[in-house]
PDB file of N, CA and C in Angstrom:
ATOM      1  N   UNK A   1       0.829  -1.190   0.000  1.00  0.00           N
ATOM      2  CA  UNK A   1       0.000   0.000   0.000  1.00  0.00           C
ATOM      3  C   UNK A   1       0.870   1.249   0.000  1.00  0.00           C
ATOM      4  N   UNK A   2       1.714   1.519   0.519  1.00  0.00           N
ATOM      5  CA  UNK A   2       2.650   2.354   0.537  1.00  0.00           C
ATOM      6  C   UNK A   2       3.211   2.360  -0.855  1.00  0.00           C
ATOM      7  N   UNK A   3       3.892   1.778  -1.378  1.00  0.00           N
ATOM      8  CA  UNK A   3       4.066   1.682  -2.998  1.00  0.00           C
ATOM      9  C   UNK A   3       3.230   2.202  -3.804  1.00  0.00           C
ATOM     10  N   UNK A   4       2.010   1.566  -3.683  1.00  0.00           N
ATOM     11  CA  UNK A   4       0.950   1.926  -4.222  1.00  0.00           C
ATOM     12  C   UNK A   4       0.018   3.541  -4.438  1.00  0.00           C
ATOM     13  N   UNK A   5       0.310   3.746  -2.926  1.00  0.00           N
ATOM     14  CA  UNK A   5      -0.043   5.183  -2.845  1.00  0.00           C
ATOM     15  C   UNK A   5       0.659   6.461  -2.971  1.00  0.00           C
ATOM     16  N   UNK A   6       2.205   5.978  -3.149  1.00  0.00           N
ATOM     17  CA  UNK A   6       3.686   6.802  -3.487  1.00  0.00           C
ATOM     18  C   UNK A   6       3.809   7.117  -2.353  1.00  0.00           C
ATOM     19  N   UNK A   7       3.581   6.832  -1.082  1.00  0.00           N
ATOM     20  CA  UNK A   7       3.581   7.583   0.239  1.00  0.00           C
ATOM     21  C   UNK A   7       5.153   8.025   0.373  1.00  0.00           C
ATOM     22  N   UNK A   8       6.512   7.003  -0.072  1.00  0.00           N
ATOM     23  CA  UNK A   8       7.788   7.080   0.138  1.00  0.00           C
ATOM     24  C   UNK A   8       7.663   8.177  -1.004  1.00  0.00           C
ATOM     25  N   UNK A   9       7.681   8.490  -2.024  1.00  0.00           N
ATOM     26  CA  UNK A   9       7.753   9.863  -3.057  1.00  0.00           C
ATOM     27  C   UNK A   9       6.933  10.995  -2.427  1.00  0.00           C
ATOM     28  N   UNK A  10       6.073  10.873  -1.981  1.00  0.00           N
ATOM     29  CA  UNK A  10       5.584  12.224  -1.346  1.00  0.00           C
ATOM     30  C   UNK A  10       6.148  12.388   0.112  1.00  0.00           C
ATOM     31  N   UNK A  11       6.140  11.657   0.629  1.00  0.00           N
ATOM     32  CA  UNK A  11       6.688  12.420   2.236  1.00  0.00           C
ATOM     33  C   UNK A  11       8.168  11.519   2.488  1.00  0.00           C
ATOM     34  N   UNK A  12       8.745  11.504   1.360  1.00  0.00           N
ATOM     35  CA  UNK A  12      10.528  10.908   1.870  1.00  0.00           C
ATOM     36  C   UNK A  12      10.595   9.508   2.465  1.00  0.00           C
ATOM     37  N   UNK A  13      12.013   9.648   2.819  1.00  0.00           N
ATOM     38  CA  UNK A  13      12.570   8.207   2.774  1.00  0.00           C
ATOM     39  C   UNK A  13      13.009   7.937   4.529  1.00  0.00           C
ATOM     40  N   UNK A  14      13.194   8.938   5.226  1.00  0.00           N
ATOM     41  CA  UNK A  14      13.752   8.851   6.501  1.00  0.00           C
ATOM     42  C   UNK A  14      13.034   7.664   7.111  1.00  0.00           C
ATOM     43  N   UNK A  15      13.688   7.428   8.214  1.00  0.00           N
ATOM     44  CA  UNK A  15      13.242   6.536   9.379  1.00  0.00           C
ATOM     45  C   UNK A  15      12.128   6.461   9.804  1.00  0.00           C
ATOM     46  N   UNK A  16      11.626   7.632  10.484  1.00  0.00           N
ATOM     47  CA  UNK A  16      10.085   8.096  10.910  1.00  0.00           C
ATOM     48  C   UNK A  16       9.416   8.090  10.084  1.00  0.00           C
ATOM     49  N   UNK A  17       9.832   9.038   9.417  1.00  0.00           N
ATOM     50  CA  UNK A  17       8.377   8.768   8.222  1.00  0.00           C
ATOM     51  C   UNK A  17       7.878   7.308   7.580  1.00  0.00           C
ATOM     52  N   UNK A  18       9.146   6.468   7.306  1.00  0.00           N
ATOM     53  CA  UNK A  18       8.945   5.158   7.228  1.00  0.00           C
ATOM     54  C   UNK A  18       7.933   4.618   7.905  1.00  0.00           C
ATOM     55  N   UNK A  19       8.659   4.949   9.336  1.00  0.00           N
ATOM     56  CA  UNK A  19       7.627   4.307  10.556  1.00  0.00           C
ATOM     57  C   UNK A  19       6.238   4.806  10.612  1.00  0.00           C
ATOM     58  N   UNK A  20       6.069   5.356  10.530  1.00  0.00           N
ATOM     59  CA  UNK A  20       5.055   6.412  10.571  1.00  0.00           C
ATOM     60  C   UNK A  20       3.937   5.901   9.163  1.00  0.00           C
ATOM     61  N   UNK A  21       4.344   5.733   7.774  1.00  0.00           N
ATOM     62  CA  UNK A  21       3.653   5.142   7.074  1.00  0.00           C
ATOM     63  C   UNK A  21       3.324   3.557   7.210  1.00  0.00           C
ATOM     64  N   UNK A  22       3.839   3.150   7.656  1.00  0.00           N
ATOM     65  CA  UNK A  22       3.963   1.407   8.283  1.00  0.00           C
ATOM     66  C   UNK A  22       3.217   1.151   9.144  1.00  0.00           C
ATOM     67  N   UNK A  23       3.051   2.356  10.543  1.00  0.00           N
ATOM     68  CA  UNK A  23       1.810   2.438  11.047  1.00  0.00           C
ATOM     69  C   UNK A  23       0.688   2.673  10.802  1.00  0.00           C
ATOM     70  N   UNK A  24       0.400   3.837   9.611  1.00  0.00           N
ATOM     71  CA  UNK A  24      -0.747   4.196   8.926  1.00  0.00           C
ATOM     72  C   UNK A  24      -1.636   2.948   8.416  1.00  0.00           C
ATOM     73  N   UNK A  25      -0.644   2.373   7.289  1.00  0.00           N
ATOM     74  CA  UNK A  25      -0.815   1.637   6.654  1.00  0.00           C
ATOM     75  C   UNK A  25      -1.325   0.107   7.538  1.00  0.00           C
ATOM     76  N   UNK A  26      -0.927  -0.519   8.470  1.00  0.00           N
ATOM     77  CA  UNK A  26      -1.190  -1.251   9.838  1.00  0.00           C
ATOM     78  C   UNK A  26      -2.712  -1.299   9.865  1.00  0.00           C
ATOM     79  N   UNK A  27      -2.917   0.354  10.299  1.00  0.00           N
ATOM     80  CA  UNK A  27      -4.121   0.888  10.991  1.00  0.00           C
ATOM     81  C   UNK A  27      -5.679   0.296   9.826  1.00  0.00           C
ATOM     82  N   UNK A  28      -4.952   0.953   8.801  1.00  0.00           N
ATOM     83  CA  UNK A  28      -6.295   0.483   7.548  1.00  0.00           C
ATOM     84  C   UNK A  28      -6.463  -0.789   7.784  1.00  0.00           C
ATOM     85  N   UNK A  29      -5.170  -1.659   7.582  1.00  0.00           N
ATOM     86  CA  UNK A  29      -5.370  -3.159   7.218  1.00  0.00           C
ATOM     87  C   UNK A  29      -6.192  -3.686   9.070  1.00  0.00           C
ATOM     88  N   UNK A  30      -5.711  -3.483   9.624  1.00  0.00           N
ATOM     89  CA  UNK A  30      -6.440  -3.356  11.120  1.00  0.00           C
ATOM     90  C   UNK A  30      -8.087  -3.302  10.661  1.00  0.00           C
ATOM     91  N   UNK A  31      -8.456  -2.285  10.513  1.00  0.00           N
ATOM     92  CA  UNK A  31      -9.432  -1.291  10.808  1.00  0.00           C
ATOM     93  C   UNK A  31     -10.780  -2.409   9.643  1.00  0.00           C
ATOM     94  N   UNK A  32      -9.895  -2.802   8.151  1.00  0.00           N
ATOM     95  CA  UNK A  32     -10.136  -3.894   7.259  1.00  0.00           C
ATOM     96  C   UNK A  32     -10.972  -5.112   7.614  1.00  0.00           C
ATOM     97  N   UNK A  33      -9.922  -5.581   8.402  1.00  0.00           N
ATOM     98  CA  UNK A  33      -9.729  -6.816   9.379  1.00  0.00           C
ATOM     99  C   UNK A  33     -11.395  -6.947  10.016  1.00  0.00           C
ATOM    100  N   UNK A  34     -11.193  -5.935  10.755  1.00  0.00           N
ATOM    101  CA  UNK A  34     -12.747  -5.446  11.659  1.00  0.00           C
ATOM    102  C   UNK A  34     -14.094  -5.503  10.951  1.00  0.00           C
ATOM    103  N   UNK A  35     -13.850  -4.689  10.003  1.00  0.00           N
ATOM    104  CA  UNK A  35     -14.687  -4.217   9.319  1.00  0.00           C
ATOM    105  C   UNK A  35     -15.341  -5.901   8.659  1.00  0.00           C
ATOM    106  N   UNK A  36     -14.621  -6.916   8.169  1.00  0.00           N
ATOM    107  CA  UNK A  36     -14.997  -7.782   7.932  1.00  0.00           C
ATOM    108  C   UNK A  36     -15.552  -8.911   8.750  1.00  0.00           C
ATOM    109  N   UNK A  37     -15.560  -8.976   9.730  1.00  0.00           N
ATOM    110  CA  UNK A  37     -15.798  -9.742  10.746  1.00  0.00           C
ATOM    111  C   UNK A  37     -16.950  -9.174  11.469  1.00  0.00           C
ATOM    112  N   UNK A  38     -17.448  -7.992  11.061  1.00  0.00           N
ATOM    113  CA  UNK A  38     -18.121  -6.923  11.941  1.00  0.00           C
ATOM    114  C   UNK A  38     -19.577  -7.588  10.439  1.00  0.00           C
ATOM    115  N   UNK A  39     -19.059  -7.505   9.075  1.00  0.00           N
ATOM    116  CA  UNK A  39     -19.840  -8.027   8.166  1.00  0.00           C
ATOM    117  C   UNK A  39     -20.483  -9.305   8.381  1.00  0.00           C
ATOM    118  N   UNK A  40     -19.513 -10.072   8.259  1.00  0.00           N
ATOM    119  CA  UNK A  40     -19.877 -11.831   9.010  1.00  0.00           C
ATOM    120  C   UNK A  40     -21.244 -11.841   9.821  1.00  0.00           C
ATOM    121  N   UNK A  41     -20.734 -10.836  11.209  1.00  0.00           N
ATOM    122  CA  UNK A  41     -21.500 -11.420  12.312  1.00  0.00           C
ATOM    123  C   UNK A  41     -23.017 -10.615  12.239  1.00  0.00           C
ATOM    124  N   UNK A  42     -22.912  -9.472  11.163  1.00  0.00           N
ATOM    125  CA  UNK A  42     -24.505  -9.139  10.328  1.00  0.00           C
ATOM    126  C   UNK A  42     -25.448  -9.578   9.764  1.00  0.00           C
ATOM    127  N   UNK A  43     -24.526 -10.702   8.905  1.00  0.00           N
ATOM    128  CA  UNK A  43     -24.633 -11.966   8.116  1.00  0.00           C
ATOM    129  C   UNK A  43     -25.283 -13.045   8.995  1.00  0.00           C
ATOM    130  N   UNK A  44     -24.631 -12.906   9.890  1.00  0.00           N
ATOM    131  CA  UNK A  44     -25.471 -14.077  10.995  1.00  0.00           C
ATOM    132  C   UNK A  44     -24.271 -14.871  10.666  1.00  0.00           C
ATOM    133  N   UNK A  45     -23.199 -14.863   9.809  1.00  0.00           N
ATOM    134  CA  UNK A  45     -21.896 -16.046  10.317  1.00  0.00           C
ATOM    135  C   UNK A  45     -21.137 -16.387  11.193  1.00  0.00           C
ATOM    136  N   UNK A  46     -21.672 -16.136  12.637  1.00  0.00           N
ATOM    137  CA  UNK A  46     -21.286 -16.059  13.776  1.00  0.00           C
ATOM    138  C   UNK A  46     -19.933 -16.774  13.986  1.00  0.00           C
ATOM    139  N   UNK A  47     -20.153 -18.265  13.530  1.00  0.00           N
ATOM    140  CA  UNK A  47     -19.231 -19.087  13.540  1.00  0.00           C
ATOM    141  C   UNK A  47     -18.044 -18.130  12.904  1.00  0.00           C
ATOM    142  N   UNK A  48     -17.893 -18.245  11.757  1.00  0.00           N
ATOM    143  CA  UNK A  48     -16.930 -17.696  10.964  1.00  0.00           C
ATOM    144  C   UNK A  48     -16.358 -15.983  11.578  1.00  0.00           C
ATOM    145  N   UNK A  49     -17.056 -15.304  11.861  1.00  0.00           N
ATOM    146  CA  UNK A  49     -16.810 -14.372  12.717  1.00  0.00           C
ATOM    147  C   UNK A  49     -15.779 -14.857  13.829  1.00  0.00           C
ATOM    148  N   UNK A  50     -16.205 -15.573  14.890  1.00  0.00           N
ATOM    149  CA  UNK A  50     -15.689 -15.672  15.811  1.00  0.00           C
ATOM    150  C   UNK A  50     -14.023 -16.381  15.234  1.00  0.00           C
ATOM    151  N   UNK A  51     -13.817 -17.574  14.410  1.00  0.00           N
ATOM    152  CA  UNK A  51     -12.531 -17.712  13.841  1.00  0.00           C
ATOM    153  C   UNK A  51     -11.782 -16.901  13.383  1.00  0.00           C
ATOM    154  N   UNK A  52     -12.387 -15.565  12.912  1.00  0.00           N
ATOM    155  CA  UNK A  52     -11.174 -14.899  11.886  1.00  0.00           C
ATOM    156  C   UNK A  52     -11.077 -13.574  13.094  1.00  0.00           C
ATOM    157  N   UNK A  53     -12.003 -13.616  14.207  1.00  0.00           N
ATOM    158  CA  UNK A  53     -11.545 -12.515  15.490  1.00  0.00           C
ATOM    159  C   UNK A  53     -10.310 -13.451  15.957  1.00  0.00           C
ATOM    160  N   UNK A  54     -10.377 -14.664  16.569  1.00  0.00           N
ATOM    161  CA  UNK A  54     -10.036 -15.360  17.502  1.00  0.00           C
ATOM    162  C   UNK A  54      -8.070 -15.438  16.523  1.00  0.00           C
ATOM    163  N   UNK A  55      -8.390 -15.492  14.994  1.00  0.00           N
ATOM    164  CA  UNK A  55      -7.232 -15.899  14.321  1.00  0.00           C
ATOM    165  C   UNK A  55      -6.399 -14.304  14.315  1.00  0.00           C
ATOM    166  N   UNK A  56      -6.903 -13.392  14.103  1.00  0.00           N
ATOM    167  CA  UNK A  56      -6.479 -11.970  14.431  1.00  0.00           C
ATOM    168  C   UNK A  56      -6.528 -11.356  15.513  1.00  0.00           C
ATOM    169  N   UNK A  57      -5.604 -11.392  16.378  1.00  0.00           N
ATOM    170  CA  UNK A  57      -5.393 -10.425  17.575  1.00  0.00           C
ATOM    171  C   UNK A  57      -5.184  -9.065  17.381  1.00  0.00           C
ATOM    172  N   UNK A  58      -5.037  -8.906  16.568  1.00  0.00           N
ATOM    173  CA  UNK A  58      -4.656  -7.252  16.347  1.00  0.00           C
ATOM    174  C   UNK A  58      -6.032  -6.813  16.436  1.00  0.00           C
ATOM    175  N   UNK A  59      -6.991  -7.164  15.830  1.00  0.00           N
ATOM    176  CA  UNK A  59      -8.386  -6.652  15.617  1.00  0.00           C
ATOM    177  C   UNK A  59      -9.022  -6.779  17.143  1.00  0.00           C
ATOM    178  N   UNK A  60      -8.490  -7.694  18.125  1.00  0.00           N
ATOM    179  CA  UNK A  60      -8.951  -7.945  19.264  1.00  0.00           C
ATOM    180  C   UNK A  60      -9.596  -6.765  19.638  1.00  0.00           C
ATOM    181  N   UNK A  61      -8.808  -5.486  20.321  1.00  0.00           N
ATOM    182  CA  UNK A  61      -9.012  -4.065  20.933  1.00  0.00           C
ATOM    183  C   UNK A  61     -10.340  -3.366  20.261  1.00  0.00           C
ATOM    184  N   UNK A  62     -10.533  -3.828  19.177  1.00  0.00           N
ATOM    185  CA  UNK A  62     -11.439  -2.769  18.105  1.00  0.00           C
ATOM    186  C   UNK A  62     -12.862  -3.922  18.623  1.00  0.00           C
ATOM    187  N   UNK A  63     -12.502  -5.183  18.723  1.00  0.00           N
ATOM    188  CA  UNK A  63     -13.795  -5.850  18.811  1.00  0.00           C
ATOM    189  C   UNK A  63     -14.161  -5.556  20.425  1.00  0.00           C
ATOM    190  N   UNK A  64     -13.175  -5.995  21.115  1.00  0.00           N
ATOM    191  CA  UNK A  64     -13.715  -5.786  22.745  1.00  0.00           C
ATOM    192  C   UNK A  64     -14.574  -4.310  22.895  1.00  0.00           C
ATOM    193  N   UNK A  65     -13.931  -3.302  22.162  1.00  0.00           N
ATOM    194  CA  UNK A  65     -14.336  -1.930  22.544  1.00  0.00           C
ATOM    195  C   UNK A  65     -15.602  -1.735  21.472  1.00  0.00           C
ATOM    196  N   UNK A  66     -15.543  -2.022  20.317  1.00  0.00           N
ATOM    197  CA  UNK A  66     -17.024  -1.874  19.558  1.00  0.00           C
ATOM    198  C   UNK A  66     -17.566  -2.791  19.401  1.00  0.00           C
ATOM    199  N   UNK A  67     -17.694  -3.908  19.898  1.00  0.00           N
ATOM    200  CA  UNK A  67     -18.603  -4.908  19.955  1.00  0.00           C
ATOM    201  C   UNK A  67     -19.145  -4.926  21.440  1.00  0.00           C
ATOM    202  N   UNK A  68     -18.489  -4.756  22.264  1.00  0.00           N
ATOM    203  CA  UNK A  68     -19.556  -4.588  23.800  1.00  0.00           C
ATOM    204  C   UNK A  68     -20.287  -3.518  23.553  1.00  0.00           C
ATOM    205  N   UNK A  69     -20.168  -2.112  22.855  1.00  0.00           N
ATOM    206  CA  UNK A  69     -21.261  -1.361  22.863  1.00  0.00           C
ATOM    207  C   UNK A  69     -22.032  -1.538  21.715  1.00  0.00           C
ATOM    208  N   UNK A  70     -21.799  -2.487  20.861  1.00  0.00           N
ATOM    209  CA  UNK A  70     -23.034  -3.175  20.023  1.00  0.00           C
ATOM    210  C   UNK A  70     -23.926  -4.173  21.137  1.00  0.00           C
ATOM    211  N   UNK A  71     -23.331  -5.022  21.463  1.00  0.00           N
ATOM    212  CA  UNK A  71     -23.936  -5.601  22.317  1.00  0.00           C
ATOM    213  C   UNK A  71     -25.300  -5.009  23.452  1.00  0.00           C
ATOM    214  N   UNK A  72     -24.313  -4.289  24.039  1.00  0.00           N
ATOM    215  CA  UNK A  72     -24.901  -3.072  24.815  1.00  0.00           C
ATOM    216  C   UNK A  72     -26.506  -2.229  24.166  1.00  0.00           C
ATOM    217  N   UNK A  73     -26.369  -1.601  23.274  1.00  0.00           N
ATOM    218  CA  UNK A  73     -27.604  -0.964  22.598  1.00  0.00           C
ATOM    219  C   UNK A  73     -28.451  -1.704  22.159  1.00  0.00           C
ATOM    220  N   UNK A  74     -27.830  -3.262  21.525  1.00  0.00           N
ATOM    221  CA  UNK A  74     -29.001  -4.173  21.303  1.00  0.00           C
ATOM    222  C   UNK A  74     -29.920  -5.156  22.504  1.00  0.00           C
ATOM    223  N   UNK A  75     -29.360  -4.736  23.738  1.00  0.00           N
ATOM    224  CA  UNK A  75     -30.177  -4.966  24.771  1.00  0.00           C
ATOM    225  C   UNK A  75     -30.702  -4.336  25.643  1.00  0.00           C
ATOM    226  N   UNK A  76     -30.137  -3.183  25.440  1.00  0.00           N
ATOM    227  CA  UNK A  76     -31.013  -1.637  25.596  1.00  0.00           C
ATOM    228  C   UNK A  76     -32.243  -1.727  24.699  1.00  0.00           C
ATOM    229  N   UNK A  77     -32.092  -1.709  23.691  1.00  0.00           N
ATOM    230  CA  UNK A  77     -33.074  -1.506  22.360  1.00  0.00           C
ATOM    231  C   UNK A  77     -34.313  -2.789  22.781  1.00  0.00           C
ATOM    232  N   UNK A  78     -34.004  -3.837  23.442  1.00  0.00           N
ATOM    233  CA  UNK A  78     -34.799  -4.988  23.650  1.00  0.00           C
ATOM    234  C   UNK A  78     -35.738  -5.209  25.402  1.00  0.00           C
ATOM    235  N   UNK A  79     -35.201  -3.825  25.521  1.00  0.00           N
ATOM    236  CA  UNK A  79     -35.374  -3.566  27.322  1.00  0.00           C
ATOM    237  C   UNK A  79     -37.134  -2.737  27.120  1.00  0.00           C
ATOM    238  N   UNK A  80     -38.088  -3.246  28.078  1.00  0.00           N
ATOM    239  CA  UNK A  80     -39.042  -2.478  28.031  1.00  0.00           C
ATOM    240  C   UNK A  80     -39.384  -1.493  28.471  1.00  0.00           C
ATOM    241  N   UNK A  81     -39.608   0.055  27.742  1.00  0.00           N
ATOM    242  CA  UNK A  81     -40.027   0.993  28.344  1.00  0.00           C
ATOM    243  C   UNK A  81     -38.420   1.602  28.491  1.00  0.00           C
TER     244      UNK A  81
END
């Protein structure tokens, strides 16, 4: 992705910036990760959901923190009155 997006031709070659695009770039594929598993379990592929959370730890943080407050509103939303 970095290649792809010229990120090294537009903002240089140094160390940091390296780092710095490596993290960016992380974050999407992260954020990706989520986003698909977040699809799954819409889908009702629960099963399959839970393997590709359980096989990706990186995505862990994003599920604990936006999936308990999914959780959360859909039993709010199911609460009477």
């Amino acid at each position: 992705m970095i290649d792809e997006e010229g990120l090294n031709a537009r903002f240089g070659q140094d160390e940091d910036t390296a780092a710095a695009a490596c993290d960016y770039v992380d974050s999407f594929e992260r954020a990706y990760r989520f986003v698909n598993v977040v699809d799954l379990a819409k889908q009702r592929h629960i099963g399959e959901a839970i393997i590709r959370t359980a096989a990706q730890p990186s995505i862990w943080p994003l599920v604990l923190r936006h999936g308990r407050a999914a959780l959360l509103n859909r039993v709010k939303s199911r609460l009477p009155g």
